[in-house]
Protein backbone atom coordinates (compact mmCIF):
# COMPACT_ATOMS: atom_id res chain seq x y z
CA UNK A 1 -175.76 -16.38 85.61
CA UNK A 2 -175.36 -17.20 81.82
CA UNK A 3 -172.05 -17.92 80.11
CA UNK A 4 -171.30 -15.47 77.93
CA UNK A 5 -168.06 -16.80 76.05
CA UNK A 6 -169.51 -18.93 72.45
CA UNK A 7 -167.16 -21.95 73.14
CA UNK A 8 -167.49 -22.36 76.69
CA UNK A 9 -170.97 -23.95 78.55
CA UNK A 10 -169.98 -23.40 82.16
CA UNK A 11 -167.41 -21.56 83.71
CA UNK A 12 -166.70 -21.44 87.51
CA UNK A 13 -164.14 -19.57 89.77
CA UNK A 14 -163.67 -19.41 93.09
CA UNK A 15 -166.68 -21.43 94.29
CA UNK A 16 -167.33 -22.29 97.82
CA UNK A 17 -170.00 -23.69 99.77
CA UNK A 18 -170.69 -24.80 103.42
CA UNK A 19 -173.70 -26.59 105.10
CA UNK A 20 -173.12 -25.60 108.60
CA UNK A 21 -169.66 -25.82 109.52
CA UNK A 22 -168.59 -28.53 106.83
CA UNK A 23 -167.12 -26.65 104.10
CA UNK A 24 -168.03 -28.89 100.53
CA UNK A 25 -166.40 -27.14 98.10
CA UNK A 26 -163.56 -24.89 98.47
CA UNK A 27 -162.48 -22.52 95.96
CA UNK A 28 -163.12 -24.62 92.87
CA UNK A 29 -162.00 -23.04 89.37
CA UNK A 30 -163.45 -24.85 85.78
CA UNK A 31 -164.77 -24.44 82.70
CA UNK A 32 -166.39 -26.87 80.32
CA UNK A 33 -166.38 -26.49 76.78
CA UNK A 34 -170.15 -26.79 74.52
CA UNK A 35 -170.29 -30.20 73.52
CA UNK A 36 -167.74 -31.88 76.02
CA UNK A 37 -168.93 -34.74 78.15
CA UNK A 38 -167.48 -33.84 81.77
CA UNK A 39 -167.54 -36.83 84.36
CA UNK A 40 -167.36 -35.75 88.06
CA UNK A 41 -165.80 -38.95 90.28
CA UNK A 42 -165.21 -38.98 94.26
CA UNK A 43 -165.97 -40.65 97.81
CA UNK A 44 -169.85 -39.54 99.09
CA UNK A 45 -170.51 -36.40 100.87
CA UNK A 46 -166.88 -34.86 98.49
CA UNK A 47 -169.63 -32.51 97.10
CA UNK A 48 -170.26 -34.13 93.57
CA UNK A 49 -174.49 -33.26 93.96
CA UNK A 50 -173.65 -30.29 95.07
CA UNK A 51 -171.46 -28.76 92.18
CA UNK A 52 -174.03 -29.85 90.55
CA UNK A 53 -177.40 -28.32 92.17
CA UNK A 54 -175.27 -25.39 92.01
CA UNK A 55 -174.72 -25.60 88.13
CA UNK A 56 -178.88 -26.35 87.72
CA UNK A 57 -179.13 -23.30 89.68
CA UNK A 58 -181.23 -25.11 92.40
CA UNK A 59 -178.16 -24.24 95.21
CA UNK A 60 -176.32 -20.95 95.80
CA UNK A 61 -172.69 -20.68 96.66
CA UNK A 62 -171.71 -18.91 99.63
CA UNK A 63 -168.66 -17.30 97.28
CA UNK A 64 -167.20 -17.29 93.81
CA UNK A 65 -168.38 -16.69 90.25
CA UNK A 66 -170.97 -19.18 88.30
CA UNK A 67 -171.11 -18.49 84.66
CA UNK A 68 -173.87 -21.46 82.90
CA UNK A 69 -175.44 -21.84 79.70
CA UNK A 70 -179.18 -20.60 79.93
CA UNK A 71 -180.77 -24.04 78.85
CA UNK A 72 -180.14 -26.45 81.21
CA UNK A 73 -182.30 -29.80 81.83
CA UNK A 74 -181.43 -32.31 84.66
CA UNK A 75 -181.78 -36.56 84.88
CA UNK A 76 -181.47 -37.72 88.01
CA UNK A 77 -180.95 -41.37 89.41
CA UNK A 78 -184.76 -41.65 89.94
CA UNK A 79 -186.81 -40.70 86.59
CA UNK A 80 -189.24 -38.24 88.58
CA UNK A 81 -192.30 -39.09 86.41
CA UNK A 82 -196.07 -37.88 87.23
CA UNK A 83 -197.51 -41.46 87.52
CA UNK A 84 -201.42 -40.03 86.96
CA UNK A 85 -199.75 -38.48 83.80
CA UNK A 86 -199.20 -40.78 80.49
CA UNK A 87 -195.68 -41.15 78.36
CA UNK A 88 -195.64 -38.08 76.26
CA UNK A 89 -197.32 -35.91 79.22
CA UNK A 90 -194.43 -36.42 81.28
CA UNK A 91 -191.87 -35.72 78.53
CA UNK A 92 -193.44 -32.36 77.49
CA UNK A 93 -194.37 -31.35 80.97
CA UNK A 94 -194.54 -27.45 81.48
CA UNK A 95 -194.22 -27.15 77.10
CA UNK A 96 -196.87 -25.87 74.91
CA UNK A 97 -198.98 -27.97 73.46
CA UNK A 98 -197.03 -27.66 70.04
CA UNK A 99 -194.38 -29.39 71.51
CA UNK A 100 -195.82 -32.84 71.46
CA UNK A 101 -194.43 -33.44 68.07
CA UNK A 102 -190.84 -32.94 69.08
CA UNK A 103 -191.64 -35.12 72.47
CA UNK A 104 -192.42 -38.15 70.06
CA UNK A 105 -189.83 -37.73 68.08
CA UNK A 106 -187.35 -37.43 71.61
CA UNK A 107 -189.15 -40.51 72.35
CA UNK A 108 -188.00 -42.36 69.32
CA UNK A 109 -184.30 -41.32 69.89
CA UNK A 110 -184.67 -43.13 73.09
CA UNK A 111 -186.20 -46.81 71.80
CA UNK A 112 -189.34 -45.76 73.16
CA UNK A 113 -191.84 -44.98 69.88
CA UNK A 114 -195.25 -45.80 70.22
CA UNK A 115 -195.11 -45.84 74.35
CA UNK A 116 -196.50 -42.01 73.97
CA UNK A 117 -200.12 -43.17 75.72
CA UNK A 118 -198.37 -45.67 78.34
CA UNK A 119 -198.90 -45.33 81.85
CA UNK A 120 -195.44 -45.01 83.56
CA UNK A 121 -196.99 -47.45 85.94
CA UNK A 122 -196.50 -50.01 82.84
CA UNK A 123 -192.44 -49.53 82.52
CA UNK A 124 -189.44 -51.19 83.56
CA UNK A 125 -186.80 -49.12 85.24
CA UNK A 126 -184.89 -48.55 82.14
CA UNK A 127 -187.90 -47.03 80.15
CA UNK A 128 -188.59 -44.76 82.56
CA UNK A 129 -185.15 -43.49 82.43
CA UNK A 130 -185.27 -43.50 78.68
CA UNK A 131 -188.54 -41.40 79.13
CA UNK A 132 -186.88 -38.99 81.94
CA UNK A 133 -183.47 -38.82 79.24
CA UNK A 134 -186.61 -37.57 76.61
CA UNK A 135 -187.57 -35.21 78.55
CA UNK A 136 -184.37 -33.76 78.55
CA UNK A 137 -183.66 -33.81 75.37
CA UNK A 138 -186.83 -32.69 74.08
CA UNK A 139 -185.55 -29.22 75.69
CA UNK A 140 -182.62 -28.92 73.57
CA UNK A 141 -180.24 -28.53 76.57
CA UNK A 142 -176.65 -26.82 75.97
CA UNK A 143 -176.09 -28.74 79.04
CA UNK A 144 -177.50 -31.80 80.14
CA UNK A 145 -176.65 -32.80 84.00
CA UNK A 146 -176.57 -36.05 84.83
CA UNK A 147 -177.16 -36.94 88.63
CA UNK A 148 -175.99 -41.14 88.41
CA UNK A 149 -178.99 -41.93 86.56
CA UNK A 150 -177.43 -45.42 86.01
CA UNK A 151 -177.45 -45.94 89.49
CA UNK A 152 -180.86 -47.54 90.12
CA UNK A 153 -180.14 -50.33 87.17
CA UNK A 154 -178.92 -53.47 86.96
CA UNK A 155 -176.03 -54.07 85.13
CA UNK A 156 -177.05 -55.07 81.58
CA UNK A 157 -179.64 -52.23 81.50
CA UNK A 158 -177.02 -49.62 82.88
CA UNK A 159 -174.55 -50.62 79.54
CA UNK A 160 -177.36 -50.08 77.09
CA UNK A 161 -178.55 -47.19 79.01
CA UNK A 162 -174.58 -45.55 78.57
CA UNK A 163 -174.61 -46.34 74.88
CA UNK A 164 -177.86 -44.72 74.37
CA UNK A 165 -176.40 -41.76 76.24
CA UNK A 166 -173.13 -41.56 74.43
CA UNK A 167 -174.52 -41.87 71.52
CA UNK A 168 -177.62 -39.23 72.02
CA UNK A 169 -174.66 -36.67 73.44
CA UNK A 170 -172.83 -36.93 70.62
CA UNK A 171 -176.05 -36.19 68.26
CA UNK A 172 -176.99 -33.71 70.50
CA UNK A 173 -173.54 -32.28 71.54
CA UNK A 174 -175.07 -30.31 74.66
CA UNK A 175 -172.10 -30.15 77.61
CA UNK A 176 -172.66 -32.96 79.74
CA UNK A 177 -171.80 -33.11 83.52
CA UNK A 178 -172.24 -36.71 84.83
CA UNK A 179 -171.68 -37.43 88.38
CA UNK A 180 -171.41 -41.26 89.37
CA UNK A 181 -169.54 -43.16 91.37
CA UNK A 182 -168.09 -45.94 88.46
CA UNK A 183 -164.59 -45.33 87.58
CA UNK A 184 -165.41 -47.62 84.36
CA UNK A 185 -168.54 -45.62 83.99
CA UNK A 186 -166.68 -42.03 83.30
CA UNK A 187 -163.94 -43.71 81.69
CA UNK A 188 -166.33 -44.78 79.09
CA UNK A 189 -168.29 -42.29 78.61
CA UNK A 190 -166.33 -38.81 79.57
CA UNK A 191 -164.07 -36.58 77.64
CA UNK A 192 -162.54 -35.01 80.56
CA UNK A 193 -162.73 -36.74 84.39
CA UNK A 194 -162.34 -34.71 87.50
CA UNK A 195 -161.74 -36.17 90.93
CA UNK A 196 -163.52 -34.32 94.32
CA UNK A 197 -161.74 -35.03 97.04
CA UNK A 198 -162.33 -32.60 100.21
CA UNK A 199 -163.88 -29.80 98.19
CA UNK A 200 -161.12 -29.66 95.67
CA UNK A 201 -160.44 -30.99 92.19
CA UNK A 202 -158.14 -33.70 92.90
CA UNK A 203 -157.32 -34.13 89.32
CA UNK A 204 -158.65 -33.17 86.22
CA UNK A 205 -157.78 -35.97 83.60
CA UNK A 206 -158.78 -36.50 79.56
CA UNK A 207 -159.21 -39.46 78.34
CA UNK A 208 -158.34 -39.06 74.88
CA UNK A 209 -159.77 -42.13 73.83
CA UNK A 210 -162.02 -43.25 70.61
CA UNK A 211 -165.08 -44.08 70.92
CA UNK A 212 -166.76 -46.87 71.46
CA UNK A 213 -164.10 -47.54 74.01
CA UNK A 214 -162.60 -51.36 75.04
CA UNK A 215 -162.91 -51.70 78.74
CA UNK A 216 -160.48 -54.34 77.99
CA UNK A 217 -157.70 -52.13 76.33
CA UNK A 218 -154.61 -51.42 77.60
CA UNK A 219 -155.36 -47.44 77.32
CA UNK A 220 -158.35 -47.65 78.95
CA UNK A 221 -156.71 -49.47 81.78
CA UNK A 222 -154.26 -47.28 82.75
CA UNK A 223 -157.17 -44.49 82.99
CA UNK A 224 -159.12 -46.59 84.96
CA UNK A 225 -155.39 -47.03 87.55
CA UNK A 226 -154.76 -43.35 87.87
CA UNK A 227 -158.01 -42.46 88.68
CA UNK A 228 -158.52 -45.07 91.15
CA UNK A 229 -155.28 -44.29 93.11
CA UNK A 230 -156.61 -40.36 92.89
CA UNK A 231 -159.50 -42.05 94.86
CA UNK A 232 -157.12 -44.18 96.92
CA UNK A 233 -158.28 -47.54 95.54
CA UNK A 234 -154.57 -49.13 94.59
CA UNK A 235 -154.63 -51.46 92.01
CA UNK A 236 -152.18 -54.33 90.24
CA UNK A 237 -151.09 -53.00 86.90
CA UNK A 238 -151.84 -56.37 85.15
């Protein structure tokens, strides 16, 4: 269904799903505001992806009330591109043909001008990524999902790839859900973090931090504490 409130992107009450009988979410009640960058943190199989199918409308809960934003665009941790289809294809797959203006320009906002006529065959694993966060953005989303796309990187590309994406969101200001494992990841990045644990919201923390954010600051430390004992990592305070 489509939001209907102007301030609020996605709104959720009561939501419940099962596979089976393994009950992954149960009775989960939030709302994210247009242009907030939402971070969803837990243990595997808590239900993260499936919150989040549910928001792209590709899964349908068994109960409760999903109100979404109509234009929604998804980047998962694999960039899903059309290999016998070149750069700019791929980014303006399923657009008119009037949209290949805008798909350059999305491709320039990602580091990637000129790479229009490359082969995806031809890029590293960032670039593709960069290509699959084009296509996203070349859809103006009002909210952009974000299924760990970092996952697949290594660990210099996955910093760069975060400050492209903070920066881009905050250009863009769609509502952003990100699911990913790394504490220091949401920390960074997120306005609000919210812990699955069993189907429910553990905890739903801001982190009222500026931006760009020290990973060695004393603020960002203690966010990085709480929400690790909320995922029952304990940790020394110095």
């Amino acid at each position: 269904m489509t939001a209907t409130t102007t301030d609020v992107a996605v709104r959720v009450g009561g939501l419940r799903k099962a596979f089976g009988t393994k009950t992954v979410l149960d009775g989960i009640d939030l709302s994210i505001r247009r242009g907030e960058f939402f971070a969803l943190l837990g243990p595997s199989g808590t239900g993260k992806t499936t919150l989040l199918r549910i928001l792209a409308g590709l899964e349908r809960p068994d109960a409760g009330t999903v109100l979404a934003a109509r234009r929604r665009t998804t980047v998962y941790q694999e960039p899903r591109l059309i290999p016998a289809r070149r750069v700019l294809a791929n980014v303006t797959l399923g657009l008119p043909a009037t949209a290949r203006e805008a798909g350059r320009r999305a491709l320039a906002e990602v580091g990637l001008d000129g790479y229009g006529r490359a082969w995806p065959a031809t890029l590293s694993g960032g670039e593709a990524q960069r290509v699959a966060l084009a296509r996203a953005l070349v859809r103006d989303p009002e909210i952009l999902l974000l299924d760990e796309p970092f996952a697949a990187l290594d660990a210099l590309t996955r910093l760069q790839m975060q400050e492209l994406v903070a920066e881009l969101c905050a250009r863009h200001r769609p509502a952003v859900v990100l699911v990913t494992h790394d504490v220091d990841e949401a920390v960074r990045l997120a306005d609000r973090v919210v812990v699955l644990r069993e189907g429910r919201l553990a905890v739903d923390q801001v982190i009222d931090l500026p931006h760009p954010r020290d990973r060695d600051g004393p603020e960002f430390a203690a966010h990085r504490r709480l929400l690790l004992r909320h995922l029952g990592v304990v940790t020394s305070a110095h």
